[in-house]
PDB file of N, CA and C in Angstrom:
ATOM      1  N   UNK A   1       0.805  -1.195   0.000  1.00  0.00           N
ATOM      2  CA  UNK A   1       0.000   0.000   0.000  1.00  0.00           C
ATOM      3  C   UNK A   1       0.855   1.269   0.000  1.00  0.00           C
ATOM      4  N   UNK A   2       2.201   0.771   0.545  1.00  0.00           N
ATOM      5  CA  UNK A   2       3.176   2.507   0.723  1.00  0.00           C
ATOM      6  C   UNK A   2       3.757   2.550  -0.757  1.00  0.00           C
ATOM      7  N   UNK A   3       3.443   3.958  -0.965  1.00  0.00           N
ATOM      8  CA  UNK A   3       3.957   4.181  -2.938  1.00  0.00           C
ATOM      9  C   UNK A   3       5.381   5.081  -2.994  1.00  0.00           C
ATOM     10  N   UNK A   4       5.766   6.295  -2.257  1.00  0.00           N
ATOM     11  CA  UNK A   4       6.234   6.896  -2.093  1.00  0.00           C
ATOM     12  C   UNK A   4       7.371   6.871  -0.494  1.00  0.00           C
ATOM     13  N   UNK A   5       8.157   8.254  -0.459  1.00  0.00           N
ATOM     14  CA  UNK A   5       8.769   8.203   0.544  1.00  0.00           C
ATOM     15  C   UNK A   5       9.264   9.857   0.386  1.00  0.00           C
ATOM     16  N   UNK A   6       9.002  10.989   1.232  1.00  0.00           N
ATOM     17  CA  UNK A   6       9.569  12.007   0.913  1.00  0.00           C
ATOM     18  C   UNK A   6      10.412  12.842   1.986  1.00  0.00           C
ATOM     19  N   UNK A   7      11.978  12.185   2.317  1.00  0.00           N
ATOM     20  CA  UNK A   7      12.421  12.969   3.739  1.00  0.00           C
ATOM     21  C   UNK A   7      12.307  14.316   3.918  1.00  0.00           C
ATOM     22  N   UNK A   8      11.833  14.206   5.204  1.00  0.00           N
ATOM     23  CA  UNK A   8      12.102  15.923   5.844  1.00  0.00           C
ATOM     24  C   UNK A   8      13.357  15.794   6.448  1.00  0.00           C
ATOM     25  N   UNK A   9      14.123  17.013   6.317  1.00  0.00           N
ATOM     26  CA  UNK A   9      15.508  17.127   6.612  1.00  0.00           C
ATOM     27  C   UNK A   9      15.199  19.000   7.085  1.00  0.00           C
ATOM     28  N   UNK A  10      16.213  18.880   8.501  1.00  0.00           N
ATOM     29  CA  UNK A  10      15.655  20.178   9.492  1.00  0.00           C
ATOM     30  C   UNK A  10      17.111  21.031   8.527  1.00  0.00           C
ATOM     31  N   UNK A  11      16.658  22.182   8.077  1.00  0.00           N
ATOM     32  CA  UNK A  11      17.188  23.394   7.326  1.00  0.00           C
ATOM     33  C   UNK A  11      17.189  24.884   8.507  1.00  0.00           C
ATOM     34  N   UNK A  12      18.744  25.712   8.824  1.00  0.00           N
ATOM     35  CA  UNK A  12      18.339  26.750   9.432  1.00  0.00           C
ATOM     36  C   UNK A  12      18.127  28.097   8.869  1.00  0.00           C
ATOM     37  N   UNK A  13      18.116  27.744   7.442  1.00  0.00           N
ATOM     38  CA  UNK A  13      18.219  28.809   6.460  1.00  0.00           C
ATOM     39  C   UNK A  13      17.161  28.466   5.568  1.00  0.00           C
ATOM     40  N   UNK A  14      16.066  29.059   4.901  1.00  0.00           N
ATOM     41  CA  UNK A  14      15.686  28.584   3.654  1.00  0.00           C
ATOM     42  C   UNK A  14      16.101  29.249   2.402  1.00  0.00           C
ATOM     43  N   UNK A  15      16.815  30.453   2.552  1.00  0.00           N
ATOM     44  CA  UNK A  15      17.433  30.688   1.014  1.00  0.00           C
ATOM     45  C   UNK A  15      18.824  29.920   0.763  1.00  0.00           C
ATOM     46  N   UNK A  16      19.242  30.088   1.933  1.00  0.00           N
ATOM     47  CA  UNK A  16      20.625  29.082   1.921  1.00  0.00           C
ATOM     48  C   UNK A  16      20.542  27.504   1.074  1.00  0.00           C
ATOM     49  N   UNK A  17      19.399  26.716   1.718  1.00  0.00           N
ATOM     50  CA  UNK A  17      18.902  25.977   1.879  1.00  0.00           C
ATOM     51  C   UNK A  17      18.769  25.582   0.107  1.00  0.00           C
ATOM     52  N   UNK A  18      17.841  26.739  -0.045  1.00  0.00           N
ATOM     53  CA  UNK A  18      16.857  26.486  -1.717  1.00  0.00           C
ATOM     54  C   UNK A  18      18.264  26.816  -2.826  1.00  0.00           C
ATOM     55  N   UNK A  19      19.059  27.569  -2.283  1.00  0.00           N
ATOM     56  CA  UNK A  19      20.145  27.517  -3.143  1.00  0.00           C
ATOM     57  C   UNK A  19      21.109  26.824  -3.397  1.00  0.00           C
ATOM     58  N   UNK A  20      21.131  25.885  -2.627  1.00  0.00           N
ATOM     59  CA  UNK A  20      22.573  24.987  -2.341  1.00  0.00           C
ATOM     60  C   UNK A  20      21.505  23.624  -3.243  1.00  0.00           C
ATOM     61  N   UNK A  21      20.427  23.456  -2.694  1.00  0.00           N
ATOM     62  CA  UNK A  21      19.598  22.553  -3.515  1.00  0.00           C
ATOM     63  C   UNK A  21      19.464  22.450  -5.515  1.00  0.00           C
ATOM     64  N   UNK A  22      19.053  24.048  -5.578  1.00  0.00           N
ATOM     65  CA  UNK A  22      18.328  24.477  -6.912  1.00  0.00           C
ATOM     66  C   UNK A  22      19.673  24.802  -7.569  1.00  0.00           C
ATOM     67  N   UNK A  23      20.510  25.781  -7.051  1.00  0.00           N
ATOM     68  CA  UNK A  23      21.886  25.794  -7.884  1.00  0.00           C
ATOM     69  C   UNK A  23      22.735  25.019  -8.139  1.00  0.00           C
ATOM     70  N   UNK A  24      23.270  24.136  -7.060  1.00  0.00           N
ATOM     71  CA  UNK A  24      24.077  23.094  -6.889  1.00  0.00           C
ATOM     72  C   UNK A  24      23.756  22.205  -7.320  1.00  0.00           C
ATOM     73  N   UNK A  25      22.457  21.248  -6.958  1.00  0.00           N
ATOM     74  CA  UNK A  25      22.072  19.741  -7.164  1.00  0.00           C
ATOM     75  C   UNK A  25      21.320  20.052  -8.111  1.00  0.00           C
ATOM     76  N   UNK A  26      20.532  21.065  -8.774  1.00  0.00           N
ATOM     77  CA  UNK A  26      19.587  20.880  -9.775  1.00  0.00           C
ATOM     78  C   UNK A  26      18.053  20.554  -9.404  1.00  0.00           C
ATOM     79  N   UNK A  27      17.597  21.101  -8.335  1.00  0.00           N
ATOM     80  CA  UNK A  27      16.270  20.418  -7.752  1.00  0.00           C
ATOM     81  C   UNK A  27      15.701  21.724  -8.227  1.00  0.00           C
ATOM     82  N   UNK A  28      14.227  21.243  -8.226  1.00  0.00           N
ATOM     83  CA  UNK A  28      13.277  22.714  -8.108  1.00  0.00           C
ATOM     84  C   UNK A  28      12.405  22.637  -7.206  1.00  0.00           C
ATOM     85  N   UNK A  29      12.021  23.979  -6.759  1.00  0.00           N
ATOM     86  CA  UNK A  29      11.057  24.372  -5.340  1.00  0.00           C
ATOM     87  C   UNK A  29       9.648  24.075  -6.275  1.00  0.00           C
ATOM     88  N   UNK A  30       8.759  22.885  -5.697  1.00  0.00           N
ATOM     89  CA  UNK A  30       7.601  22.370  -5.686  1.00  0.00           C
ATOM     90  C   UNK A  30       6.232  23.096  -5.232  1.00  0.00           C
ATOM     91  N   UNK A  31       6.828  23.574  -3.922  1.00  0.00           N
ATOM     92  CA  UNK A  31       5.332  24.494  -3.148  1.00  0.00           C
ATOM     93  C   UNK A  31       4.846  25.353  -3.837  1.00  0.00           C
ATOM     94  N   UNK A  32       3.800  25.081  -3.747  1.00  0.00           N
ATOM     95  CA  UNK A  32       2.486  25.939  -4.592  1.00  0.00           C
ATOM     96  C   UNK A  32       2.470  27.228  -3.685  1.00  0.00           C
ATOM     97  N   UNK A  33       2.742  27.090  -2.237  1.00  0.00           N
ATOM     98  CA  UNK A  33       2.568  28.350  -1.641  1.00  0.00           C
ATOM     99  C   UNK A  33       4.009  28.815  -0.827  1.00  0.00           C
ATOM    100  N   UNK A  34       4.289  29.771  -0.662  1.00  0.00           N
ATOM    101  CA  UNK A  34       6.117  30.070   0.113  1.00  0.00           C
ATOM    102  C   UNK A  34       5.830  30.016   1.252  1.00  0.00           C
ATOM    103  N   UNK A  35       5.946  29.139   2.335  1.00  0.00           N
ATOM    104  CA  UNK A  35       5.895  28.754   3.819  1.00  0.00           C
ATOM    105  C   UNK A  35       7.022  29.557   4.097  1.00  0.00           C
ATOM    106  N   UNK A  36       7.055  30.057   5.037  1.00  0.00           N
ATOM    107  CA  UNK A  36       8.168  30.465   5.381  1.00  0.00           C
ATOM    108  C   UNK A  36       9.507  29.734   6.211  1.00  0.00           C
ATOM    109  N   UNK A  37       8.901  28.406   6.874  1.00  0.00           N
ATOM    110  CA  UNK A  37       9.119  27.734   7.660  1.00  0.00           C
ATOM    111  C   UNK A  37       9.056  26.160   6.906  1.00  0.00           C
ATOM    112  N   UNK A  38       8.833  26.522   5.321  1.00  0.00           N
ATOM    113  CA  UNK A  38       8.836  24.524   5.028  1.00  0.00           C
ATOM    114  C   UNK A  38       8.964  25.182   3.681  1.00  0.00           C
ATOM    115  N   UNK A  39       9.687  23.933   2.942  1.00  0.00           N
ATOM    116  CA  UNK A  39      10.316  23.838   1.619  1.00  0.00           C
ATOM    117  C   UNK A  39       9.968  22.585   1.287  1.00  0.00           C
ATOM    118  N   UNK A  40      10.148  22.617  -0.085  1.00  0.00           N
ATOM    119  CA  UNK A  40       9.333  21.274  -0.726  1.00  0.00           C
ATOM    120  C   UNK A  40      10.355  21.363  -2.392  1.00  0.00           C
ATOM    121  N   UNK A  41      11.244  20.631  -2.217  1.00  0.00           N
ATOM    122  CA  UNK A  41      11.746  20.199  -3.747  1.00  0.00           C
ATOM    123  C   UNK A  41      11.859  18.766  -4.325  1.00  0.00           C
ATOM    124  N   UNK A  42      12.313  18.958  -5.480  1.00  0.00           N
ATOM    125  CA  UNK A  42      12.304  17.794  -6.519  1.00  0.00           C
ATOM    126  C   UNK A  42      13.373  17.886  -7.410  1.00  0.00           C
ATOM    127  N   UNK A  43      13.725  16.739  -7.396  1.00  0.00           N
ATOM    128  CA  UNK A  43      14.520  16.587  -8.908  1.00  0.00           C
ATOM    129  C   UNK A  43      14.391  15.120  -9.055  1.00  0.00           C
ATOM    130  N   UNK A  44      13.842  15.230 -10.640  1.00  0.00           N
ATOM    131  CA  UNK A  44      13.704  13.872 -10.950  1.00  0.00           C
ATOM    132  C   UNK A  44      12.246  13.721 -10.659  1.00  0.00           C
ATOM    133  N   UNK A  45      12.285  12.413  -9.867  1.00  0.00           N
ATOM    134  CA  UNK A  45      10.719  12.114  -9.128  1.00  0.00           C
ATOM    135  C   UNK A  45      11.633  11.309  -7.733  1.00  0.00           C
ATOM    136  N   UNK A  46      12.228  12.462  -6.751  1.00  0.00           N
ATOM    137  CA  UNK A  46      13.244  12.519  -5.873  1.00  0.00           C
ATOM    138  C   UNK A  46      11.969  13.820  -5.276  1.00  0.00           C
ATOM    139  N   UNK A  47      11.481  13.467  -3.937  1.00  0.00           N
ATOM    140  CA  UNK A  47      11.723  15.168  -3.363  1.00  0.00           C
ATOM    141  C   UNK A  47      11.859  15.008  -2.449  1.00  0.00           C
ATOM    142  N   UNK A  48      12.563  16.194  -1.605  1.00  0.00           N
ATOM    143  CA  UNK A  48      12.760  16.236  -0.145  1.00  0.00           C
ATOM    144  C   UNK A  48      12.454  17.624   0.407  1.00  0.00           C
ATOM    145  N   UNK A  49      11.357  17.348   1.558  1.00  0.00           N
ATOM    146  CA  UNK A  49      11.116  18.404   2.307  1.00  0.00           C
ATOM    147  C   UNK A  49      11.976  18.759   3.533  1.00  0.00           C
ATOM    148  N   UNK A  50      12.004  19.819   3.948  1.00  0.00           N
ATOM    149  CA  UNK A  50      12.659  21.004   4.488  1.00  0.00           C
ATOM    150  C   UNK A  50      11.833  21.234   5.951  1.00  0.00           C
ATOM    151  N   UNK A  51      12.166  21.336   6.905  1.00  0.00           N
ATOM    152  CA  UNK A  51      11.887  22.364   8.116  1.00  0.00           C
ATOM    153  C   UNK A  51      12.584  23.567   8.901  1.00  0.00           C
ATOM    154  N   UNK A  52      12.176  24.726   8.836  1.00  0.00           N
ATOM    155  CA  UNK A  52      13.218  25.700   9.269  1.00  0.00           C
ATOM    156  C   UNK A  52      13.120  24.680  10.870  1.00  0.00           C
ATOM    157  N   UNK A  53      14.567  25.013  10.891  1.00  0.00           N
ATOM    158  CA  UNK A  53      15.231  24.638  12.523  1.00  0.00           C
ATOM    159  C   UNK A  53      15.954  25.664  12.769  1.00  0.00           C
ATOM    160  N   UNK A  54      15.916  26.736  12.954  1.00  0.00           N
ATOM    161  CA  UNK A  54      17.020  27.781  13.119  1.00  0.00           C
ATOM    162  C   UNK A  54      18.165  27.153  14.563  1.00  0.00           C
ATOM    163  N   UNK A  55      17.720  26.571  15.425  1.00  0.00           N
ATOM    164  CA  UNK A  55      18.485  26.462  16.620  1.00  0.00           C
ATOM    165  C   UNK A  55      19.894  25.237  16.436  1.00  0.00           C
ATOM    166  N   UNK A  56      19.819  24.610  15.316  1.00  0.00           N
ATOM    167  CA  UNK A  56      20.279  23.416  14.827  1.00  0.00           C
ATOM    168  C   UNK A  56      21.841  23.824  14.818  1.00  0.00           C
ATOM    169  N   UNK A  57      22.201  22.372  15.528  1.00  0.00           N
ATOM    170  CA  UNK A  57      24.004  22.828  15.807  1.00  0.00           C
ATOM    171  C   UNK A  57      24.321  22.008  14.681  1.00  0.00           C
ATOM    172  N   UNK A  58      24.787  22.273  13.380  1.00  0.00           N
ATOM    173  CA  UNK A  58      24.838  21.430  12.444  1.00  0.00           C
ATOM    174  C   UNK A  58      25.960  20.269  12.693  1.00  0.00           C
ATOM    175  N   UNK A  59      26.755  20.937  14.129  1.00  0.00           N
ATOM    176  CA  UNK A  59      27.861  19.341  14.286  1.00  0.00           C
ATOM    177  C   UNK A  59      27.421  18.153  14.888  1.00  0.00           C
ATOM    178  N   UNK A  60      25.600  18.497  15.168  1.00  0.00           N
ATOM    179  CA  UNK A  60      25.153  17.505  15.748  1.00  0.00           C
ATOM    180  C   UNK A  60      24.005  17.255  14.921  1.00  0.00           C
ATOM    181  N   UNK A  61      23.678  17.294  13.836  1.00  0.00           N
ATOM    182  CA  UNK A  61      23.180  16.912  12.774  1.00  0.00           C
ATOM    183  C   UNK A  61      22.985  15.726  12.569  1.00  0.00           C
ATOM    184  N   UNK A  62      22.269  14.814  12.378  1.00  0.00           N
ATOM    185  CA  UNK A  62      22.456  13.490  11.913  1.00  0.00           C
ATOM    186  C   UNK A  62      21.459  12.884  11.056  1.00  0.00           C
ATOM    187  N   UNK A  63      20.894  14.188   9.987  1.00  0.00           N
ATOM    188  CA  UNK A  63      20.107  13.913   9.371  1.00  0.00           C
ATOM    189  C   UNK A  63      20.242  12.836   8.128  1.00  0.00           C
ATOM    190  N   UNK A  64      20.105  12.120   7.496  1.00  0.00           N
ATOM    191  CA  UNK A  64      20.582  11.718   6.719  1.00  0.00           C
ATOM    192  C   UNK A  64      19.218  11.079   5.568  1.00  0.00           C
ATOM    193  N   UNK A  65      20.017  11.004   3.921  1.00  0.00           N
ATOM    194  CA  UNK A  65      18.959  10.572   3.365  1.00  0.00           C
ATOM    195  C   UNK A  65      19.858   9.956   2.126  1.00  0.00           C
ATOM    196  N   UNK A  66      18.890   8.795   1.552  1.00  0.00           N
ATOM    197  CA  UNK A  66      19.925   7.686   0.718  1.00  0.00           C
ATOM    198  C   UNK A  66      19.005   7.878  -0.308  1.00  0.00           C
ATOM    199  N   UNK A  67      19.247   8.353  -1.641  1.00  0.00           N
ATOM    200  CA  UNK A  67      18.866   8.437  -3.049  1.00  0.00           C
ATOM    201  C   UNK A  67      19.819   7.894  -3.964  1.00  0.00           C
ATOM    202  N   UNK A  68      18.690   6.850  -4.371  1.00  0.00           N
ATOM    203  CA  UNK A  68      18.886   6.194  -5.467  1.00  0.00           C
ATOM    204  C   UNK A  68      19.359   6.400  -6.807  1.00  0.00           C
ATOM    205  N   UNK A  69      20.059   6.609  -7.805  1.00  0.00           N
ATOM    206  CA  UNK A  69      20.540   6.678  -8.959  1.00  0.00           C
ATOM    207  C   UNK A  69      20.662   5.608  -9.901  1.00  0.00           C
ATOM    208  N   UNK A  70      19.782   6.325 -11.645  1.00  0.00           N
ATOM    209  CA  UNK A  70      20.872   5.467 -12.151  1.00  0.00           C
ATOM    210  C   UNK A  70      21.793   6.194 -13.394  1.00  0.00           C
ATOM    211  N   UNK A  71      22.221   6.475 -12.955  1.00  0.00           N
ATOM    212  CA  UNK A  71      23.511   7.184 -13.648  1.00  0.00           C
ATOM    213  C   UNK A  71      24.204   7.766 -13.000  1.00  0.00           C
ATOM    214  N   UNK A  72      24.946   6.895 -12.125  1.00  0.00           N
ATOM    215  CA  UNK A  72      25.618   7.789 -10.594  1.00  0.00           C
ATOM    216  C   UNK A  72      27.348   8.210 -11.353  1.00  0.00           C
ATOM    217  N   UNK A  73      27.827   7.455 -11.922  1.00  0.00           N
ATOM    218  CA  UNK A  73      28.807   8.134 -12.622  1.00  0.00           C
ATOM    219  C   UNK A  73      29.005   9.595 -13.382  1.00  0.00           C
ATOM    220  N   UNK A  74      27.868   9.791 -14.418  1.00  0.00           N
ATOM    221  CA  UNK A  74      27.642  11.003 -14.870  1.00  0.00           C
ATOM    222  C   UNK A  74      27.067  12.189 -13.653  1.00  0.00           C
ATOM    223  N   UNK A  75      26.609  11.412 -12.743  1.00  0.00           N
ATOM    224  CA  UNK A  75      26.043  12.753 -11.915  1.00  0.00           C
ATOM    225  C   UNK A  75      27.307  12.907 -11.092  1.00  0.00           C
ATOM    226  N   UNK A  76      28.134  12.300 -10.472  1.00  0.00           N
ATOM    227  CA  UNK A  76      29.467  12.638  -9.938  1.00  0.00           C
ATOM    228  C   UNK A  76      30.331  13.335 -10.813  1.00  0.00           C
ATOM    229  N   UNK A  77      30.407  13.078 -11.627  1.00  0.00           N
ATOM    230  CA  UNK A  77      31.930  13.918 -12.627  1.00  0.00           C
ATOM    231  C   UNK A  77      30.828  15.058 -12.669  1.00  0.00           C
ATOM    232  N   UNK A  78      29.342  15.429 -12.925  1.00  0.00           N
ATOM    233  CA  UNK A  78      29.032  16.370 -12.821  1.00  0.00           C
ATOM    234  C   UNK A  78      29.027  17.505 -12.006  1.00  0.00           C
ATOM    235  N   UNK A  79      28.768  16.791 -11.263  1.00  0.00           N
ATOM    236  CA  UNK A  79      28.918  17.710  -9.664  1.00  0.00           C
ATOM    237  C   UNK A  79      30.780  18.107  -9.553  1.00  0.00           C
ATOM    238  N   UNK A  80      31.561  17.310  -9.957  1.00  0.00           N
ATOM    239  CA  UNK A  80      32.848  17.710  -9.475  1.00  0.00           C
ATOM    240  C   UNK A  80      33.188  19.054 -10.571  1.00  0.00           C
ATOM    241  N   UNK A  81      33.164  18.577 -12.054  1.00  0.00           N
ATOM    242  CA  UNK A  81      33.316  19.513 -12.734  1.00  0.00           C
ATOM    243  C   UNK A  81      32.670  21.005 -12.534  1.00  0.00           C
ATOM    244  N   UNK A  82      31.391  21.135 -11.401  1.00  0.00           N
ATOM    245  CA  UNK A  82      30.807  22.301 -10.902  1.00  0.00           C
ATOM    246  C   UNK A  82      31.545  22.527  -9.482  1.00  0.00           C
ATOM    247  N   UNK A  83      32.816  21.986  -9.161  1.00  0.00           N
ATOM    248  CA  UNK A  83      33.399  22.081  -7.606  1.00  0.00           C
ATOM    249  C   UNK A  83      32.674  21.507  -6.879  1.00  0.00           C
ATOM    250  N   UNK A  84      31.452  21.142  -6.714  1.00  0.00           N
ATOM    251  CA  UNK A  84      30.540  20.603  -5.685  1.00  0.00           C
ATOM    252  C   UNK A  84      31.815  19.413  -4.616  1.00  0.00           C
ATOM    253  N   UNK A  85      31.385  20.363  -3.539  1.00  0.00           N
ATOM    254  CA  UNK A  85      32.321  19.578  -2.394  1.00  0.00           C
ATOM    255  C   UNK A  85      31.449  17.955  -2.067  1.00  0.00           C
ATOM    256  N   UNK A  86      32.739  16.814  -2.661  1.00  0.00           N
ATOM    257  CA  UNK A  86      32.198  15.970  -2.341  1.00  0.00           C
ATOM    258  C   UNK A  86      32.819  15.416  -0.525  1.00  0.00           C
ATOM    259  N   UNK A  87      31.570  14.612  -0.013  1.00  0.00           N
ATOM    260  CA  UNK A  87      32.393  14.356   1.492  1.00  0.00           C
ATOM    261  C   UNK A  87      33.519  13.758   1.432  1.00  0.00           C
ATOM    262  N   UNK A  88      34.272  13.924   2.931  1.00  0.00           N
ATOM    263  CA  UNK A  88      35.759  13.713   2.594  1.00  0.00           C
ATOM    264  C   UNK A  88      35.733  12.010   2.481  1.00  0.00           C
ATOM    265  N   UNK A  89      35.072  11.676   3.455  1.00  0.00           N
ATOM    266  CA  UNK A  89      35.053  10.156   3.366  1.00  0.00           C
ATOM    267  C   UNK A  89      34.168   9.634   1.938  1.00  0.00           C
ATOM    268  N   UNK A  90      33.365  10.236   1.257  1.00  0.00           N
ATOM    269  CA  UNK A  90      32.436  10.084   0.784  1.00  0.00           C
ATOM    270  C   UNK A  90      32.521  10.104  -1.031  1.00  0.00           C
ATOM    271  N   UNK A  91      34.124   9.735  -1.382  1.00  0.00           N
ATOM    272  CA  UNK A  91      33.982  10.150  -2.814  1.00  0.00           C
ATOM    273  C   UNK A  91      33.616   8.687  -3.119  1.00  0.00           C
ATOM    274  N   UNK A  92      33.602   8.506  -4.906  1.00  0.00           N
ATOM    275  CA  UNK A  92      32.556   7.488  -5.556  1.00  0.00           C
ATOM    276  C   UNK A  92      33.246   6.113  -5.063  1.00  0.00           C
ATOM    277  N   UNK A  93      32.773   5.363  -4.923  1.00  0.00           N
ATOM    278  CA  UNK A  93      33.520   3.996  -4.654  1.00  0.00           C
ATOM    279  C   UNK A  93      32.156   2.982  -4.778  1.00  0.00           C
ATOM    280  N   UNK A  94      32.720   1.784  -4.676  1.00  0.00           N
ATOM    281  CA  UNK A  94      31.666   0.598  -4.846  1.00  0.00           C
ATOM    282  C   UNK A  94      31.893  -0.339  -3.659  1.00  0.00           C
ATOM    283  N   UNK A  95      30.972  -0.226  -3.366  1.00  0.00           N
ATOM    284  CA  UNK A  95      30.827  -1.002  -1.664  1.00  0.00           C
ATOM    285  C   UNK A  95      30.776  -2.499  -1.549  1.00  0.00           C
ATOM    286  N   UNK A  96      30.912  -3.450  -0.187  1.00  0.00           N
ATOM    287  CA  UNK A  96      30.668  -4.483  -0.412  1.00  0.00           C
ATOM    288  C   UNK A  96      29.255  -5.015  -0.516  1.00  0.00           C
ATOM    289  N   UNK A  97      28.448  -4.122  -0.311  1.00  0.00           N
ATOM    290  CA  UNK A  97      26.883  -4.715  -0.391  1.00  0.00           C
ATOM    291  C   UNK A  97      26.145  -4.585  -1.805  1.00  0.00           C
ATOM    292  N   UNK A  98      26.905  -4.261  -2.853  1.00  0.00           N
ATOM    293  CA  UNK A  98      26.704  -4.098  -4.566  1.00  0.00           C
ATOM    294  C   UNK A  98      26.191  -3.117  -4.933  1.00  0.00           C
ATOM    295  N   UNK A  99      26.493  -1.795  -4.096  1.00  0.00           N
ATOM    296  CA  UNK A  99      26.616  -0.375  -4.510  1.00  0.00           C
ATOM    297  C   UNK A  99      27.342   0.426  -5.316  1.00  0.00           C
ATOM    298  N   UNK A 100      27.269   1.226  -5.821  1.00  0.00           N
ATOM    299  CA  UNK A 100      28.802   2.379  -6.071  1.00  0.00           C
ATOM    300  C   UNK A 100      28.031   3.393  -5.457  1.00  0.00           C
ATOM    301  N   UNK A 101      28.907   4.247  -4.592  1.00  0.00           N
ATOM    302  CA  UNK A 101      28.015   5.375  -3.666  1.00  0.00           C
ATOM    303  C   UNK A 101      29.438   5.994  -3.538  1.00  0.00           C
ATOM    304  N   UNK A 102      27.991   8.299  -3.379  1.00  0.00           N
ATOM    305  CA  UNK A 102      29.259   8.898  -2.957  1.00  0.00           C
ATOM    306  C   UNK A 102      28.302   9.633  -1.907  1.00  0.00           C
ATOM    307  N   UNK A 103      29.133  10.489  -1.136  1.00  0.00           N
ATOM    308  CA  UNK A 103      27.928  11.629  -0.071  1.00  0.00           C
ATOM    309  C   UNK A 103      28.627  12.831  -0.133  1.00  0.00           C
ATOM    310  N   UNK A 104      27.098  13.485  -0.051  1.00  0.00           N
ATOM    311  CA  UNK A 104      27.640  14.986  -0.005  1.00  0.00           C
ATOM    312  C   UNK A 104      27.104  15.695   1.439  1.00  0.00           C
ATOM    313  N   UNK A 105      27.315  17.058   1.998  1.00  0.00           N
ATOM    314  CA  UNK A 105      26.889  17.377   2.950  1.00  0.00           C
ATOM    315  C   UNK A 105      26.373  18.451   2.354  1.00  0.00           C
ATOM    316  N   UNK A 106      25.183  18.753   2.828  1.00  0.00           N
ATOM    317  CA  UNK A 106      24.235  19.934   2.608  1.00  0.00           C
ATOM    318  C   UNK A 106      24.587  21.086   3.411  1.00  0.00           C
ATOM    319  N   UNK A 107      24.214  22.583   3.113  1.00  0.00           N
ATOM    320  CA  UNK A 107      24.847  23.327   4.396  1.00  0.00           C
ATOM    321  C   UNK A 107      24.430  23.580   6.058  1.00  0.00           C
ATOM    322  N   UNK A 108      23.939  22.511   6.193  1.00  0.00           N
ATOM    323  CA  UNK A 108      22.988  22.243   7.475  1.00  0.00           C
ATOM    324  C   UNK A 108      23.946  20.675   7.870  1.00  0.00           C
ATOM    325  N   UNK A 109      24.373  20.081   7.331  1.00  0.00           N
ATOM    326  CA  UNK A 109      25.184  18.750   7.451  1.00  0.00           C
ATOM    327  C   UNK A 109      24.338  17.793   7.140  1.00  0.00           C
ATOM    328  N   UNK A 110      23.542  18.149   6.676  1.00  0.00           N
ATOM    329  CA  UNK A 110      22.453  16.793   6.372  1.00  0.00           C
ATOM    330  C   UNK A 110      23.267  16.346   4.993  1.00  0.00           C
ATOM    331  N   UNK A 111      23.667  14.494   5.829  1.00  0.00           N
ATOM    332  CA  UNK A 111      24.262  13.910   4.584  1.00  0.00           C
ATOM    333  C   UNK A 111      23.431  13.191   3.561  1.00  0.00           C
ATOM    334  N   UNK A 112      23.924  13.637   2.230  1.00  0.00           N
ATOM    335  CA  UNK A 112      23.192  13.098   1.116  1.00  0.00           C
ATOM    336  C   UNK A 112      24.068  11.860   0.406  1.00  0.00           C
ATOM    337  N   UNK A 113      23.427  10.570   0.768  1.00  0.00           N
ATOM    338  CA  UNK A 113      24.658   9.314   0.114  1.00  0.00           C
ATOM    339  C   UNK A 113      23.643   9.269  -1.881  1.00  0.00           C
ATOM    340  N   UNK A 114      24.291   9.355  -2.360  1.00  0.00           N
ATOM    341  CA  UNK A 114      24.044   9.022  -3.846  1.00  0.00           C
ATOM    342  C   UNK A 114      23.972   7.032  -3.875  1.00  0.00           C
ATOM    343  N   UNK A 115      23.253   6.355  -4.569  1.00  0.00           N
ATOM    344  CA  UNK A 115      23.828   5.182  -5.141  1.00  0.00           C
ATOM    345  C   UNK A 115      22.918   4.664  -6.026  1.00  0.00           C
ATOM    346  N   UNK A 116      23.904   3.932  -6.629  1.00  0.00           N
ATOM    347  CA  UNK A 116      23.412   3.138  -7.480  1.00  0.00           C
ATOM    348  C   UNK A 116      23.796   1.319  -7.695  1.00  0.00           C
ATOM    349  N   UNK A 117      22.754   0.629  -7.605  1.00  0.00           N
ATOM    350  CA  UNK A 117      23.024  -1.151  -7.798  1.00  0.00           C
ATOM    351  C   UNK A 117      23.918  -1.590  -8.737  1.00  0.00           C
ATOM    352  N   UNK A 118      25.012  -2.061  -8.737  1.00  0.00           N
ATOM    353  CA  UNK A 118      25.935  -3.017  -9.620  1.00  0.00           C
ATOM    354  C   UNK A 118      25.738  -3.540 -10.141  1.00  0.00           C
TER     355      UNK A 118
END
């Protein structure tokens, strides 16, 4: 019966936020109406919602969210060729569980793992 899945991830900025998303990753802002306090994007048929948290110590962050790819190669050399800081631990590699995965950190620390099945 469950079709979907759309994380909320706590944001203390929302222009910060919508820009690091829409410029960087390529997502677009979804909401029909400007909350001031909630964000709603997409890329692909990927979205992830937003909550202002202004109080958020981002070194204690532990938001995290795992999106699927399939073309995780082209979207990495993409992102690098735009500087996009990939995590330090987090560049492309292929795991033992039949992944290739990389992560990025958002400017709130919410980590974003990329992957795709072998």
């Amino acid at each position: 019966m469950l079709t979907e899945i759309h994380p909320k991830l706590p944001m203390r900025n929302k222009n910060r936020t919508m820009n690091y998303y829409m410029d960087t990753l390529g997502f677009r802002n979804i909401g029909d109406v400007d909350y001031p306090d909630y964000l709603m994007l997409e890329k692909d048929s990927v979205q992830i919602h937003f909550f202002l948290f202004k109080g958020l110590d981002p070194k204690e962050n532990y938001g995290q969210v795992y999106i699927r790819c399939n073309d995780i190669d082209h979207f990495y050399t993409a992102l690098l060729e735009q500087n996009v800081a990939i995590h330090p631990n987090g560049k492309l590699t292929v795991k033992p569980w039949g992944q290739k995965e990389f992560s990025l950190l958002d400017p709130d620390n919410n980590l974003l793992t990329f992957g795709q099945s072998l």
